[in-house]
Protein backbone atom coordinates (compact mmCIF):
# COMPACT_ATOMS: atom_id res chain seq x y z
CA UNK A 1 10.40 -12.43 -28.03
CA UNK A 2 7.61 -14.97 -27.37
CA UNK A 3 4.13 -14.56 -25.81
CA UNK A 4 4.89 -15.75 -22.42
CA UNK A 5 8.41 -14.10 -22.36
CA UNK A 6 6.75 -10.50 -23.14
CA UNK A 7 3.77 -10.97 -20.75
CA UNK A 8 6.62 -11.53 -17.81
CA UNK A 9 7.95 -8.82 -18.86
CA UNK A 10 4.91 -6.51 -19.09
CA UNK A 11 3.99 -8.03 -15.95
CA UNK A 12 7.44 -7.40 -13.91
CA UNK A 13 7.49 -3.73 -15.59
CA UNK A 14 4.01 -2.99 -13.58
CA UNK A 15 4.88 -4.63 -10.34
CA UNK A 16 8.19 -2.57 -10.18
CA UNK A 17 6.59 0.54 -11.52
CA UNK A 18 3.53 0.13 -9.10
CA UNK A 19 5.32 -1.08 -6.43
CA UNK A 20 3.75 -0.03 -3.13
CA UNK A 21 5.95 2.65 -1.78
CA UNK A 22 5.30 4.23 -5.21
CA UNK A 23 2.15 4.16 -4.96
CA UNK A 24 1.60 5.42 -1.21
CA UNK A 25 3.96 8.34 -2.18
CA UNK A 26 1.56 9.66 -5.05
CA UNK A 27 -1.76 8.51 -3.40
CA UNK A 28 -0.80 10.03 0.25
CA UNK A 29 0.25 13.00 -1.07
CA UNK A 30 -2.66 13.59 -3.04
CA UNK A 31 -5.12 12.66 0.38
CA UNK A 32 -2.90 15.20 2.34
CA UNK A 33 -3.92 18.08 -0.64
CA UNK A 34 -7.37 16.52 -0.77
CA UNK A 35 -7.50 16.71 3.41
CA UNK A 36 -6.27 20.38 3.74
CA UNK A 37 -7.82 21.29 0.91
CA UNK A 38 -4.39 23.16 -0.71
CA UNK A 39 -0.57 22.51 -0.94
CA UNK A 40 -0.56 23.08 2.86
CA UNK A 41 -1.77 19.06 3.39
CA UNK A 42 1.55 18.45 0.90
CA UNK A 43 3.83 17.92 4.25
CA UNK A 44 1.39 15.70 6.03
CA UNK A 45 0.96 13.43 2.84
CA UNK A 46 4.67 13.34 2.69
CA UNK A 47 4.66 12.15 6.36
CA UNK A 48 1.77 9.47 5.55
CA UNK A 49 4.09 8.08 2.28
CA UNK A 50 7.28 8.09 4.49
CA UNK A 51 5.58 6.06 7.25
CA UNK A 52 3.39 3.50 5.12
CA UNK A 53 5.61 3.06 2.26
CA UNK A 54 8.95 4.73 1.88
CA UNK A 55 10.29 3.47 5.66
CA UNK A 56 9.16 -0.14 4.95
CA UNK A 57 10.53 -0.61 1.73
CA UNK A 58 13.67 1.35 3.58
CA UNK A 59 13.69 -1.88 6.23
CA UNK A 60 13.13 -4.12 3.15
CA UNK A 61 16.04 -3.29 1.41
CA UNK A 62 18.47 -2.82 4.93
CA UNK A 63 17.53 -6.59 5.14
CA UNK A 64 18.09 -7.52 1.81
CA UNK A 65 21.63 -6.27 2.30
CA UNK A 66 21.97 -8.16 5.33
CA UNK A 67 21.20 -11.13 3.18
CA UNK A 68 17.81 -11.74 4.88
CA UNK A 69 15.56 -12.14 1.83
CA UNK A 70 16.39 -12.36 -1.89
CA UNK A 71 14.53 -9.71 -3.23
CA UNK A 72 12.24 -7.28 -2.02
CA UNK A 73 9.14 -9.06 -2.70
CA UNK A 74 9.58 -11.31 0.21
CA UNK A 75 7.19 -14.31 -1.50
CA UNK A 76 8.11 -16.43 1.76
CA UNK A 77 4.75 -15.68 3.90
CA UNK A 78 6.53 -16.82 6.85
CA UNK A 79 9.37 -14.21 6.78
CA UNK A 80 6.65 -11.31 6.64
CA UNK A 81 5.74 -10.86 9.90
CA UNK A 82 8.90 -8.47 10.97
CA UNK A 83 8.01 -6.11 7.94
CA UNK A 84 3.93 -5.98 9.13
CA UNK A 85 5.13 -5.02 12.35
CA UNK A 86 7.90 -2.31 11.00
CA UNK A 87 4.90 -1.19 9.22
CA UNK A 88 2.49 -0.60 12.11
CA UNK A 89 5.03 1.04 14.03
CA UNK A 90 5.81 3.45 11.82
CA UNK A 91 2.21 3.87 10.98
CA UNK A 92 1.31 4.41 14.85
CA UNK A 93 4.34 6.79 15.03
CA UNK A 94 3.09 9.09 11.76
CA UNK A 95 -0.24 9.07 13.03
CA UNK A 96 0.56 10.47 16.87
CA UNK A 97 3.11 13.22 14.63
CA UNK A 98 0.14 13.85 12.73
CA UNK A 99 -2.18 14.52 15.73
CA UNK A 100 0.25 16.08 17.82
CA UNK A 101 1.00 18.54 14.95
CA UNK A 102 -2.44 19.09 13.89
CA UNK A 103 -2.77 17.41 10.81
CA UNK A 104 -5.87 17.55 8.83
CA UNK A 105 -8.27 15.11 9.75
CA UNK A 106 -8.30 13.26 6.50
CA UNK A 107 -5.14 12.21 6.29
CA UNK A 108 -4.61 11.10 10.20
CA UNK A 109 -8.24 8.95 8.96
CA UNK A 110 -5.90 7.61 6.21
CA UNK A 111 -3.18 6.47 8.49
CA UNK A 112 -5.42 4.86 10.92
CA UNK A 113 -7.20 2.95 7.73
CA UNK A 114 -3.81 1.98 6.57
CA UNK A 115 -2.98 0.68 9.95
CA UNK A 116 -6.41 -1.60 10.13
CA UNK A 117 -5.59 -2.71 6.69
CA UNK A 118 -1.97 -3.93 7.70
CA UNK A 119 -3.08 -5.18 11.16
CA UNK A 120 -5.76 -7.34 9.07
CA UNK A 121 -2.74 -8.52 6.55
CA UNK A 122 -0.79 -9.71 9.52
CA UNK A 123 -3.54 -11.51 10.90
CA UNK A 124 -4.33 -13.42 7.59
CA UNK A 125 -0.35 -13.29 6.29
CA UNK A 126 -0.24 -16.03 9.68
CA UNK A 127 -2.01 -18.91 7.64
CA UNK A 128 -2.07 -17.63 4.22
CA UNK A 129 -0.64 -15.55 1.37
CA UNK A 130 -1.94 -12.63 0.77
CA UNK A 131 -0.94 -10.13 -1.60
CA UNK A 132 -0.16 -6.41 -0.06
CA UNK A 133 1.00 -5.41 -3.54
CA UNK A 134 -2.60 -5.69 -4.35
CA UNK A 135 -4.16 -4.19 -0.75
CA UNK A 136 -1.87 -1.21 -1.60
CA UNK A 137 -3.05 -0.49 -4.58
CA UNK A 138 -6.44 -0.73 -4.16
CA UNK A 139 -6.38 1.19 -0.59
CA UNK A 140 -5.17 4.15 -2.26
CA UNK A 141 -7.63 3.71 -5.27
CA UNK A 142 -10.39 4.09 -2.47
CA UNK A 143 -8.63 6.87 -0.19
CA UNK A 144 -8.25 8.65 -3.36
CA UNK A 145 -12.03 8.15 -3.82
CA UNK A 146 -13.44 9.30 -0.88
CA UNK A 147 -11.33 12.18 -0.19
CA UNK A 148 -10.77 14.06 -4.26
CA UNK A 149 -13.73 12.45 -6.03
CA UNK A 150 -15.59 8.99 -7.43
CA UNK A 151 -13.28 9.91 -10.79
CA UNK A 152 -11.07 8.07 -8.67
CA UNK A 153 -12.42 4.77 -9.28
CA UNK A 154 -10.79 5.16 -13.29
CA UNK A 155 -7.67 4.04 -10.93
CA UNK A 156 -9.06 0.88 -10.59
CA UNK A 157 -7.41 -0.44 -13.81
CA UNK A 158 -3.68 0.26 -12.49
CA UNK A 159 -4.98 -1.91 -9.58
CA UNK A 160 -5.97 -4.32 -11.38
CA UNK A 161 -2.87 -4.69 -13.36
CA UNK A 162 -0.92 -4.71 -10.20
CA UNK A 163 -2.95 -7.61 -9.16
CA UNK A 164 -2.98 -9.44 -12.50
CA UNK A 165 1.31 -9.24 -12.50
CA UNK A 166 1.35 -10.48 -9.74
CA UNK A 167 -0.06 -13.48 -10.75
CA UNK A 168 1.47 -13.45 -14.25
CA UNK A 169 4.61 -13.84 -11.93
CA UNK A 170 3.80 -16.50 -9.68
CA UNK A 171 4.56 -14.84 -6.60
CA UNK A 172 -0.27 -15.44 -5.61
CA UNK A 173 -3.42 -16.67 -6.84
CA UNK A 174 -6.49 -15.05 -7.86
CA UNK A 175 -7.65 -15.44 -4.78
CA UNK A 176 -4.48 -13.81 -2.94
CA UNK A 177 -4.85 -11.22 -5.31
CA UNK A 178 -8.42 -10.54 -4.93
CA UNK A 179 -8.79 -10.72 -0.71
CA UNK A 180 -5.33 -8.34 -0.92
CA UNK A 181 -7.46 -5.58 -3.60
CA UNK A 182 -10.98 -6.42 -0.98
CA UNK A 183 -8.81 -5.76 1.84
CA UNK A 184 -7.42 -2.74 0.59
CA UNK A 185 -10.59 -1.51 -0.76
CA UNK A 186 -12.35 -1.39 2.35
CA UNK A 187 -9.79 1.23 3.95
CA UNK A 188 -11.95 3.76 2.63
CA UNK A 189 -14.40 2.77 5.33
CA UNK A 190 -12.45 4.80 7.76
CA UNK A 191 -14.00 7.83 6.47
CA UNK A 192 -17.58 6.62 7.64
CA UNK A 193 -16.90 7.49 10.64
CA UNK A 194 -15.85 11.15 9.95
């Protein structure tokens, strides 16, 4: 196996593995622990990953069966805007669950930054590519962060693998991979307001 042929590999083995919903599910779990400050915050993380991840990648894959997009990655910016919106609304809906029910404040700040960061990824997804692969990853690097501790920030180099495959693949630039991490990053800002 040649260079180029392993580093495609290497590099589709990380954007699979560190695929959003993955992500979300580990990091929102962890801020709904961090937020309660026990297992009890477990639920309400659970809630979080179903809404920001695991029910987009849910509508992703209905579609794909419906023959709307190839493959999950959806690298044609102008088919994105139905998933952005998916994602909002189930955002919005977790977040009125989660203050209805009480949820920890920490987590509902979570949802509300995640929902900022998508509505700001819609907005720029209308005249160029960004990458949410990389926003993902580098949102929950921050939320993780603010809420557990700065040790966090040793996350940063999964991040920036997810970014760097997804330019080993061709699906962005640098530069769609770095405004997708900046974006991202500054979802922890939600949390100066708390």
């Amino acid at each position: 196996m040649n260079g180029t042929v392993r580093a495609t590999a290497v590099a589709r083995t990380v954007t699979d593995v560190l695929q959003p919903r993955n992500v979300l599910l580990v990091g929102m779990l962890a801020v709904g622990a961090a937020s309660a400050g026990d297992w009890t915050g477990l639920p309400w993380g659970f809630l979080g990953a179903l809404c920001a991840g695991l029910v987009p990648a849910g509508y992703i894959e209905w579609e794909r069966g419906r023959g709307t997009w190839g493959d999950r990655h959806v690298v044609d910016r102008t088919q994105r805007a139905p998933i952005f919106l998916v994602i909002l609304a189930s955002l919005g809906t977790g977040a009125l669950i989660m203050v209805l029910g009480g949820a920890p404040l920490g987590i509902l700040v979570a949802m509300v930054s995640l929902w900022v960061m998508t509505t700001v990824l819609l907005a720029v997804n209308t005249l160029w590519k960004i990458s949410v692969d990389s926003a993902v990853a580098s949102a929950v690097v921050a939320l993780l962060c603010v809420t557990h501790s700065p040790w966090w920030l040793c996350a940063a180099v999964p991040a920036l693998a997810v970014c760097w495959s997804r330019v080993a693949l061709g699906y962005h630039s640098v530069a769609q991979t770095a405004a997708g991490a900046a974006a991202g990053a500054s979802t922890a800002a939600g949390f100066l307001f708390v």
